[in-house]
N, C-alpha and C. Protein backbone atom coordinates (compact mmCIF):
# COMPACT_ATOMS: atom_id res chain seq x y z
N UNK A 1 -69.19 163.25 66.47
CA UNK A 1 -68.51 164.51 66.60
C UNK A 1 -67.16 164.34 67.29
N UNK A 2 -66.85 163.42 68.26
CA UNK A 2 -65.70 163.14 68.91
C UNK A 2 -65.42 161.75 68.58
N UNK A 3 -63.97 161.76 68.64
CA UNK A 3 -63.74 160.27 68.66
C UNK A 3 -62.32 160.26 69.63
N UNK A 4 -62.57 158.48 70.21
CA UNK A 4 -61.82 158.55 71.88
C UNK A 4 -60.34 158.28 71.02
N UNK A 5 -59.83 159.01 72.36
CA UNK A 5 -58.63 160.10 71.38
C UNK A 5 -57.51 158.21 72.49
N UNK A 6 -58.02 157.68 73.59
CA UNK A 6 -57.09 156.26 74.00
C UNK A 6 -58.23 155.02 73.50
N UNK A 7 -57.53 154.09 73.01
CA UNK A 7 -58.74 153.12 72.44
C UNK A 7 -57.62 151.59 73.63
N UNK A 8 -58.93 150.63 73.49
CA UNK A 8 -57.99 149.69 74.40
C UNK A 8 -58.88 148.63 74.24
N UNK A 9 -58.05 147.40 73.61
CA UNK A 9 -58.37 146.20 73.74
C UNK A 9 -57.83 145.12 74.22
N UNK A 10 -58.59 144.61 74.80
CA UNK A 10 -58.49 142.96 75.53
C UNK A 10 -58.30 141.72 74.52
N UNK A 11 -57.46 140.75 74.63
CA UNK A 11 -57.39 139.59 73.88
C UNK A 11 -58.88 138.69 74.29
N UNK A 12 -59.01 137.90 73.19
CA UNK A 12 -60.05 136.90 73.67
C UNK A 12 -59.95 135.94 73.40
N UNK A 13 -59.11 135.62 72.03
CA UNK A 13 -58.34 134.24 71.51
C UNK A 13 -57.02 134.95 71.34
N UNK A 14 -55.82 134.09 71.26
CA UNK A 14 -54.44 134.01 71.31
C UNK A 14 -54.59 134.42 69.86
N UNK A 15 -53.80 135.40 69.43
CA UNK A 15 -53.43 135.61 67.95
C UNK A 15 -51.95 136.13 67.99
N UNK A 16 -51.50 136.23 66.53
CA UNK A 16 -50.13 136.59 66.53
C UNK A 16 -50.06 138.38 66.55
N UNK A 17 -48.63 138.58 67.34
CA UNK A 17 -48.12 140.18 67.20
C UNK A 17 -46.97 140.13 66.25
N UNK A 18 -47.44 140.70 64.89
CA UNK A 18 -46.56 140.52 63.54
C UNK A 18 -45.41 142.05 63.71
N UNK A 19 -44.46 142.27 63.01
CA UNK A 19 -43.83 143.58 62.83
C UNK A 19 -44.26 144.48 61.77
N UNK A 20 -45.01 144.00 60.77
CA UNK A 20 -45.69 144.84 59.89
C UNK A 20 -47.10 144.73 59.75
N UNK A 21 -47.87 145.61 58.65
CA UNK A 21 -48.96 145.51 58.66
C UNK A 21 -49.88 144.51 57.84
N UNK A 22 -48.60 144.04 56.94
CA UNK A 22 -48.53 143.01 55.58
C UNK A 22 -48.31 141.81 56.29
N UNK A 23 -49.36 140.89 56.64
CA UNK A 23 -49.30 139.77 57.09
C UNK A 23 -48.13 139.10 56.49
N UNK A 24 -47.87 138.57 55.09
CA UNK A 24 -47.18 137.61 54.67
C UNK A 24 -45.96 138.95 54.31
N UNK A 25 -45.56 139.70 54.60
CA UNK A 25 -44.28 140.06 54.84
C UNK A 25 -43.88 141.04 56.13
N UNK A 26 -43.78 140.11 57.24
CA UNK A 26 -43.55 140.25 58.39
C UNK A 26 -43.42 139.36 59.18
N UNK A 27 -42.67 139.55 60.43
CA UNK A 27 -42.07 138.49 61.52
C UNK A 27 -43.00 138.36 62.30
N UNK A 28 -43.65 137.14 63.70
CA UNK A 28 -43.91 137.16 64.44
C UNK A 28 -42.81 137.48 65.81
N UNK A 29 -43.81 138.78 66.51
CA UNK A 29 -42.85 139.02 67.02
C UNK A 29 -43.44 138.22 68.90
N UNK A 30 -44.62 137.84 68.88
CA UNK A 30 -45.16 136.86 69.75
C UNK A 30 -46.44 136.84 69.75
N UNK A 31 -46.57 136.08 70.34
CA UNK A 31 -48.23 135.54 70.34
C UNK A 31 -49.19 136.67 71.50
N UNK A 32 -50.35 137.15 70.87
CA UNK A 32 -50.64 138.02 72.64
C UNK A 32 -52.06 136.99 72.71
N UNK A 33 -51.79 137.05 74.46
CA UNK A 33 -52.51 135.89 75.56
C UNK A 33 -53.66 136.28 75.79
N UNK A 34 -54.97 135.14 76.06
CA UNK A 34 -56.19 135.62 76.50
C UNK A 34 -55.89 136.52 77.61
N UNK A 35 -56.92 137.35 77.66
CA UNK A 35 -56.49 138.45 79.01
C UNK A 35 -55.64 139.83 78.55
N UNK A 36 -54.77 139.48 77.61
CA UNK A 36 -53.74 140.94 78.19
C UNK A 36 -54.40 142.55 77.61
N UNK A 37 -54.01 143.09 77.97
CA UNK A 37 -55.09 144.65 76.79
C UNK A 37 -54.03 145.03 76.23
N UNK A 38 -54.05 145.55 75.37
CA UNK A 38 -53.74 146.45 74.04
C UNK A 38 -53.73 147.69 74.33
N UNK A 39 -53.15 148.82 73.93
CA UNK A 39 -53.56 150.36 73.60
C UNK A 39 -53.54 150.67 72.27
N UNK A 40 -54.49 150.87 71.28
CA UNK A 40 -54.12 150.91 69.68
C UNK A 40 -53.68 152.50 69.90
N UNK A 41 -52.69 152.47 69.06
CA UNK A 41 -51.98 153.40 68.50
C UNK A 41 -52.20 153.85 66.91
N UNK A 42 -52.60 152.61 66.02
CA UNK A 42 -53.17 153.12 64.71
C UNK A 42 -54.23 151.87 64.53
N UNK A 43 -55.32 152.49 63.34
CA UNK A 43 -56.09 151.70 63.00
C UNK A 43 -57.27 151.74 63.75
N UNK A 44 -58.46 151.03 63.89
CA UNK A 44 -58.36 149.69 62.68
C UNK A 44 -58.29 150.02 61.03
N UNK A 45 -57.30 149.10 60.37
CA UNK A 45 -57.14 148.95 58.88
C UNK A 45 -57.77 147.92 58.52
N UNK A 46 -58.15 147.91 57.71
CA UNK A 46 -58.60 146.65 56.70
C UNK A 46 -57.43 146.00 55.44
N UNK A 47 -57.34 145.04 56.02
CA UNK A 47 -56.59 144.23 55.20
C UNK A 47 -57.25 143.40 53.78
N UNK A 48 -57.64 144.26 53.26
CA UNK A 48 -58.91 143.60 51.69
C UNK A 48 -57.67 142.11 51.38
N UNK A 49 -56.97 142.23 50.81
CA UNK A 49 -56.48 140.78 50.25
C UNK A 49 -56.66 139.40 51.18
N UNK A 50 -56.87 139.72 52.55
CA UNK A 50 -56.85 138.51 53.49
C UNK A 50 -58.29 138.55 53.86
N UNK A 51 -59.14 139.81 54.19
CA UNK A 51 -60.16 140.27 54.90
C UNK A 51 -60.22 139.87 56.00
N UNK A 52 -59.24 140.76 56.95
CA UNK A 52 -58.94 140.92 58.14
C UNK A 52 -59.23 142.39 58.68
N UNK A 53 -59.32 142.93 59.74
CA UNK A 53 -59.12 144.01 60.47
C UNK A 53 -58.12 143.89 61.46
N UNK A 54 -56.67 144.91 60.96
CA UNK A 54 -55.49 144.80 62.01
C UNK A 54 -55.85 146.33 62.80
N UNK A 55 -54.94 146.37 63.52
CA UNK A 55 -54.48 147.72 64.71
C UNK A 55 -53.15 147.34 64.69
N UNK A 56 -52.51 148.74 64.89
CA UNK A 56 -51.24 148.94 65.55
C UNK A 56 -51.11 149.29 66.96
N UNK A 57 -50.68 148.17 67.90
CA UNK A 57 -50.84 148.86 68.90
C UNK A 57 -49.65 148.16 69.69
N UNK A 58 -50.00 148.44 71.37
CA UNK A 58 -48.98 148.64 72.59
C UNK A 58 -49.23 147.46 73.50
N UNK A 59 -48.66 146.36 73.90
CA UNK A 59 -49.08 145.37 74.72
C UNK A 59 -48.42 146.16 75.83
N UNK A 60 -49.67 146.44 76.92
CA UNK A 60 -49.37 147.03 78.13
C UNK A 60 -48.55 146.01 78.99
N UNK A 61 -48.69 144.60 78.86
CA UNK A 61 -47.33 143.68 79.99
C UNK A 61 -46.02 144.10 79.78
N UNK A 62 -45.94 144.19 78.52
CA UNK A 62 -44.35 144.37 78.38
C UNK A 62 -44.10 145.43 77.16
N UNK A 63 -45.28 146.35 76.72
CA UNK A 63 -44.46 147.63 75.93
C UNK A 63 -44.10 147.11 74.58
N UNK A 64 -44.54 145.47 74.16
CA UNK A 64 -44.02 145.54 72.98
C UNK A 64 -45.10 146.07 71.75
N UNK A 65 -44.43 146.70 70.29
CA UNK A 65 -45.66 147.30 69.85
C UNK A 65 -45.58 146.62 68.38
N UNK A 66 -46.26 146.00 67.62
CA UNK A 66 -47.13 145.20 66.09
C UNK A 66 -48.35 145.68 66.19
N UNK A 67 -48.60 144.79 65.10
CA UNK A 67 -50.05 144.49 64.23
C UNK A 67 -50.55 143.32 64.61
N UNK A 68 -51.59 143.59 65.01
CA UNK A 68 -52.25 142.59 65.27
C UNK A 68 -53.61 142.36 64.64
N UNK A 69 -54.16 140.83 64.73
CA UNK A 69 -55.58 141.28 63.94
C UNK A 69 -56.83 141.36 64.94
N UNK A 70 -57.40 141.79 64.36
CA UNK A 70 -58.55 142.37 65.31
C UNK A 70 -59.57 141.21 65.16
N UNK A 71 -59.88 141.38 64.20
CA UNK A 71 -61.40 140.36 63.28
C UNK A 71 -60.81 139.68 62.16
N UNK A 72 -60.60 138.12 62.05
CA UNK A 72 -60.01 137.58 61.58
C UNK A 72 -61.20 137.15 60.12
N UNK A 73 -61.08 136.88 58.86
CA UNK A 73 -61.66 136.88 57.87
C UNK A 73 -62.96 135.89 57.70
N UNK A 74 -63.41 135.24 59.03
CA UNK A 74 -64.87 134.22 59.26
C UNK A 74 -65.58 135.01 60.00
N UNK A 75 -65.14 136.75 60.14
CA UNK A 75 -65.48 137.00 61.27
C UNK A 75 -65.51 136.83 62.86
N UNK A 76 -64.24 135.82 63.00
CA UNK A 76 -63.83 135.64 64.32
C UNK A 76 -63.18 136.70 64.86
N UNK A 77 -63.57 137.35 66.84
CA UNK A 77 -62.86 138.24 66.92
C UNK A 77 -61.73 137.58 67.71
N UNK A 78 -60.51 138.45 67.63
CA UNK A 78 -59.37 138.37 68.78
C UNK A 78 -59.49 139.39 69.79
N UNK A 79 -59.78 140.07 69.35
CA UNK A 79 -59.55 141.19 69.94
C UNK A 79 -61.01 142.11 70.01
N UNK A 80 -61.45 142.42 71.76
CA UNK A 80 -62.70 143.24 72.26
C UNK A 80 -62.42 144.37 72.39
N UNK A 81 -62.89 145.39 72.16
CA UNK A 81 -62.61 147.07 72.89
C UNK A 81 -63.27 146.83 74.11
N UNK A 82 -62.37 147.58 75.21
CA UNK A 82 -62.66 147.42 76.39
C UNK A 82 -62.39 149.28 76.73
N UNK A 83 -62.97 149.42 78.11
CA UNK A 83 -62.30 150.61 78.60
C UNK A 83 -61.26 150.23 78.98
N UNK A 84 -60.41 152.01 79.44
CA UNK A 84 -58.95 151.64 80.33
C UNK A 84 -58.99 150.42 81.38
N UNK A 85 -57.98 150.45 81.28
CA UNK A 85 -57.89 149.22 82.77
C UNK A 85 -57.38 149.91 83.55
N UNK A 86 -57.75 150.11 85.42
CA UNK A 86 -57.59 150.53 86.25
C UNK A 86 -58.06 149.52 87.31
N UNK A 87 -57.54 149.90 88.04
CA UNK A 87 -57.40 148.91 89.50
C UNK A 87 -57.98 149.82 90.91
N UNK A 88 -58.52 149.50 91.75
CA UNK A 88 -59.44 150.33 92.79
C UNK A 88 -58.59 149.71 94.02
N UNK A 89 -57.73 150.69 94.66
CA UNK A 89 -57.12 150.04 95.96
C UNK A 89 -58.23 149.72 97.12
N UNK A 90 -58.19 148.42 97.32
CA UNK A 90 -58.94 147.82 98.59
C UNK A 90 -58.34 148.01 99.70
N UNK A 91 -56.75 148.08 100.14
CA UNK A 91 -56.24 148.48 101.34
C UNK A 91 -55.42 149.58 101.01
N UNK A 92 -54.82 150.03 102.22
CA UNK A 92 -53.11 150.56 101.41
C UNK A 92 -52.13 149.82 100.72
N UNK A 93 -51.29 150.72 99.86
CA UNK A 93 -50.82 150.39 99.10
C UNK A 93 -49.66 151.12 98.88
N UNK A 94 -48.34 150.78 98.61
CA UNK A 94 -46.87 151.42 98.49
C UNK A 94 -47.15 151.88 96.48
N UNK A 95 -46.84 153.08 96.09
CA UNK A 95 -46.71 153.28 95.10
C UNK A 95 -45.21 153.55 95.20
N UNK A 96 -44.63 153.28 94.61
CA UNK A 96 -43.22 153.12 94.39
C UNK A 96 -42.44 153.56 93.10
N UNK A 97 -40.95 154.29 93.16
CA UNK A 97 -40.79 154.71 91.35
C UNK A 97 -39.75 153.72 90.88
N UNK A 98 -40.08 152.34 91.38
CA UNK A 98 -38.79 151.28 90.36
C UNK A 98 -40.31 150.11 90.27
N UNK A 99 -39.54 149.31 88.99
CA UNK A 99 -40.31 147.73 89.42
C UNK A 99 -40.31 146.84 90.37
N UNK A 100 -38.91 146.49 90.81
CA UNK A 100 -38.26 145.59 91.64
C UNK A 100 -39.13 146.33 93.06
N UNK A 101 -39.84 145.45 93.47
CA UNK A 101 -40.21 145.78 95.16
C UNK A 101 -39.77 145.89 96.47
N UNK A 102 -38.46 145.57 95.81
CA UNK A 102 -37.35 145.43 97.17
C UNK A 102 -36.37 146.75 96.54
N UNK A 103 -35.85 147.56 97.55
CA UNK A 103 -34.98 148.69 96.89
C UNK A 103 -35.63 149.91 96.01
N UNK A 104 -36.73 149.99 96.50
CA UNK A 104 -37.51 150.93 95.33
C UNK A 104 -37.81 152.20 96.44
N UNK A 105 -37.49 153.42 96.31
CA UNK A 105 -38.46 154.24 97.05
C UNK A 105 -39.90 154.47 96.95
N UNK A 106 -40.16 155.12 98.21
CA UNK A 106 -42.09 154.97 97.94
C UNK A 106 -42.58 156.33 97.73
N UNK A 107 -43.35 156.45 96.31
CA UNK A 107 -44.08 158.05 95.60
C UNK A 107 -44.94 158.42 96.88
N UNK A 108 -45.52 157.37 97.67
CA UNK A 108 -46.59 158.01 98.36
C UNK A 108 -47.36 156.38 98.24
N UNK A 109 -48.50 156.39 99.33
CA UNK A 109 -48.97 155.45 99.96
C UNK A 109 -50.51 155.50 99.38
N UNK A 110 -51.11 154.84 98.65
CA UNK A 110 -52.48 154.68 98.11
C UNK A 110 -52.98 154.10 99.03
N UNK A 111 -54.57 155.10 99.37
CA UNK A 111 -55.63 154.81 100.35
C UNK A 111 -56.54 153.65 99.29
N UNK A 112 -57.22 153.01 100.39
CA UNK A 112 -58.24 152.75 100.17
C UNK A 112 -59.34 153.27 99.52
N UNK A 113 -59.98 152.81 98.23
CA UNK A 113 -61.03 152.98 97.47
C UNK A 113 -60.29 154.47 95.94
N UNK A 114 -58.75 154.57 96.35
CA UNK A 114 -58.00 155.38 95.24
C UNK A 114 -58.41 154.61 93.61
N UNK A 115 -58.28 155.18 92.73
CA UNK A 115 -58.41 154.81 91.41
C UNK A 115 -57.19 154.76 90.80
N UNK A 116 -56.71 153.77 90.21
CA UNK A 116 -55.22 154.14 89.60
C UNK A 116 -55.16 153.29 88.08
N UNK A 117 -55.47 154.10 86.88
CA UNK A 117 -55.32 153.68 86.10
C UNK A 117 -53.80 152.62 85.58
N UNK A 118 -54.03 151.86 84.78
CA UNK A 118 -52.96 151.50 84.40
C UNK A 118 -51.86 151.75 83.12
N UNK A 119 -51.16 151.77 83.35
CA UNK A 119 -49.87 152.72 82.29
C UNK A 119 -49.12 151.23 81.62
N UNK A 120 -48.57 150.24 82.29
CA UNK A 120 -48.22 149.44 82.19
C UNK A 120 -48.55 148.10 82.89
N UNK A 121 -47.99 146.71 82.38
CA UNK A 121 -48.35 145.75 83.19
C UNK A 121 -49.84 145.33 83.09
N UNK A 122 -49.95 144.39 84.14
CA UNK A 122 -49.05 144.30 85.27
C UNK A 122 -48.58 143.07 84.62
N UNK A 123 -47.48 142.79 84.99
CA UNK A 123 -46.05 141.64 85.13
C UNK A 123 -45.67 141.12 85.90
N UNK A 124 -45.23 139.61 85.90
CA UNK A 124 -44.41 139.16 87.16
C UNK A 124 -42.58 139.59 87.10
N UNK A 125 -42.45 139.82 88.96
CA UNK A 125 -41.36 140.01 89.39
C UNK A 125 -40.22 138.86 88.54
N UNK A 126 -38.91 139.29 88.42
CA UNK A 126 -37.89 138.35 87.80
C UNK A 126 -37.58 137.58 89.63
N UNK A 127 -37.03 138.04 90.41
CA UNK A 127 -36.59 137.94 91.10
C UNK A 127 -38.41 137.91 92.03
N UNK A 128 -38.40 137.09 92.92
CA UNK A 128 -39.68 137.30 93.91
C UNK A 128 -41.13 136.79 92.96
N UNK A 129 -42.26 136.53 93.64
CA UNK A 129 -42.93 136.09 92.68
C UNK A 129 -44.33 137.40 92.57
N UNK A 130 -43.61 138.80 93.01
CA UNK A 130 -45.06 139.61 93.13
C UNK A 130 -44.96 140.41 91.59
N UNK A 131 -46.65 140.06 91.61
CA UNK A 131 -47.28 141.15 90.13
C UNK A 131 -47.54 142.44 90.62
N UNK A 132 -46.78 143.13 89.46
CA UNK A 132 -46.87 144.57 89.71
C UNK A 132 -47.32 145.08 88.46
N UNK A 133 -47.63 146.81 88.62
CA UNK A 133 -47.85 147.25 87.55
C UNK A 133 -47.57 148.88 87.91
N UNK A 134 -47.59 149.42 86.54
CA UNK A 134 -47.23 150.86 86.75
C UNK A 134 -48.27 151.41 86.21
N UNK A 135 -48.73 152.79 87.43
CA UNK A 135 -50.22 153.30 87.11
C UNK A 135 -50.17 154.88 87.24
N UNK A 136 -51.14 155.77 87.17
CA UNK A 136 -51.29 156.78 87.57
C UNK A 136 -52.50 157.05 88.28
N UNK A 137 -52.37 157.74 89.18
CA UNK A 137 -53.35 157.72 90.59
C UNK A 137 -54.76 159.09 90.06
N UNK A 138 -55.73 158.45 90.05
CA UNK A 138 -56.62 159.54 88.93
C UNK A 138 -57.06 160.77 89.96
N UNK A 139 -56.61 161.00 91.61
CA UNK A 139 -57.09 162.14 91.83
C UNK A 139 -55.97 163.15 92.01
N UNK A 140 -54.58 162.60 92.04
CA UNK A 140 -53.29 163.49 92.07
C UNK A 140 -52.22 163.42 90.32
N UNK A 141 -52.79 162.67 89.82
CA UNK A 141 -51.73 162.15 88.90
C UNK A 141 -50.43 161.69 89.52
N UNK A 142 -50.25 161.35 90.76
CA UNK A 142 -49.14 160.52 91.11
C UNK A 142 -48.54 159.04 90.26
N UNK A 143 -47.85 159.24 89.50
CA UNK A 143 -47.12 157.75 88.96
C UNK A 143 -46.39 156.77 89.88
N UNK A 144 -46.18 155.10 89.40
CA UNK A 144 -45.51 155.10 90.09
C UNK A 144 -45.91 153.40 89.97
N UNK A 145 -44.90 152.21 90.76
CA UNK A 145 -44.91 150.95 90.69
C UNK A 145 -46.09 150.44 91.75
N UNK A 146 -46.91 149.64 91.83
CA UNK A 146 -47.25 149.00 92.88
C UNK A 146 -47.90 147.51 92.31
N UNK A 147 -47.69 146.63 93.50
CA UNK A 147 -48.03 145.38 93.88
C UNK A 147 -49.37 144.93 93.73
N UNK A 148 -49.87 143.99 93.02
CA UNK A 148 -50.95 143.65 92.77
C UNK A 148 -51.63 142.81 94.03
């Protein structure tokens, strides 16, 4: 009767992120890494000429968005449905509205045992070596950067 209106998958083997949905006419636009999640945005399609299952979706590290395959044609998967990814603050925590951790103002200070889904990320700093990510705080909807 319902169907989940955010879908989200985890890599499990390295596969390619193509620009179309047509395997052999499209670019790789990079490889996505064991670990990272997904947000599908379309699909799953079935690819009958290859017998694959792709998605269109959102690599939460860096926002970039392809086709990817889901279930590759031996039945190998790449790709698990997982729930959202969210993070449970163990101490305090600076939520902040830039990436950069230095120069950023602070949204407000996350307690201990807060829930903060994730929106983006998390990523490493260019400058500094801290992982951050951008979340929303599930009992205020506060947005905002913080430090892994």
């Amino acid at each position: 009767f319902f169907v989940m209106v955010e879908r989200y998958f985890r890599c499990v083997k390295e596969i390619a992120i193509t620009s179309e949905f047509d395997i052999k006419n499209s670019t790789t636009l990079r490889k996505l890494e064991i670990q990272e999640f997904v947000e599908v945005l379309e699909g799953p399609q079935s690819d009958e000429s290859l017998g694959v299952m792709r998605i269109r979706a959102r690599v939460l590290s860096d926002g970039i968005t392809g086709w990817i395959t889901a279930k590759g044609n031996q039945g190998t998967p790449f790709l698990q449905e997982r729930p959202k990814p969210c993070f449970v603050a163990c101490a305090a925590v600076a939520l902040q509205d830039g990436f950069a951790s230095q120069g950023c103002s602070e949204v407000r200070s996350l307690r201990p045992g807060e829930v903060v889904e994730v929106l983006e990320g998390p990523r490493q700093e260019v400058l500094g070596n801290a992982l951050r990510a951008r979340g929303k705080v599930e009992l205020d909807g506060a947005t905002g950067w913080f430090t892994i």
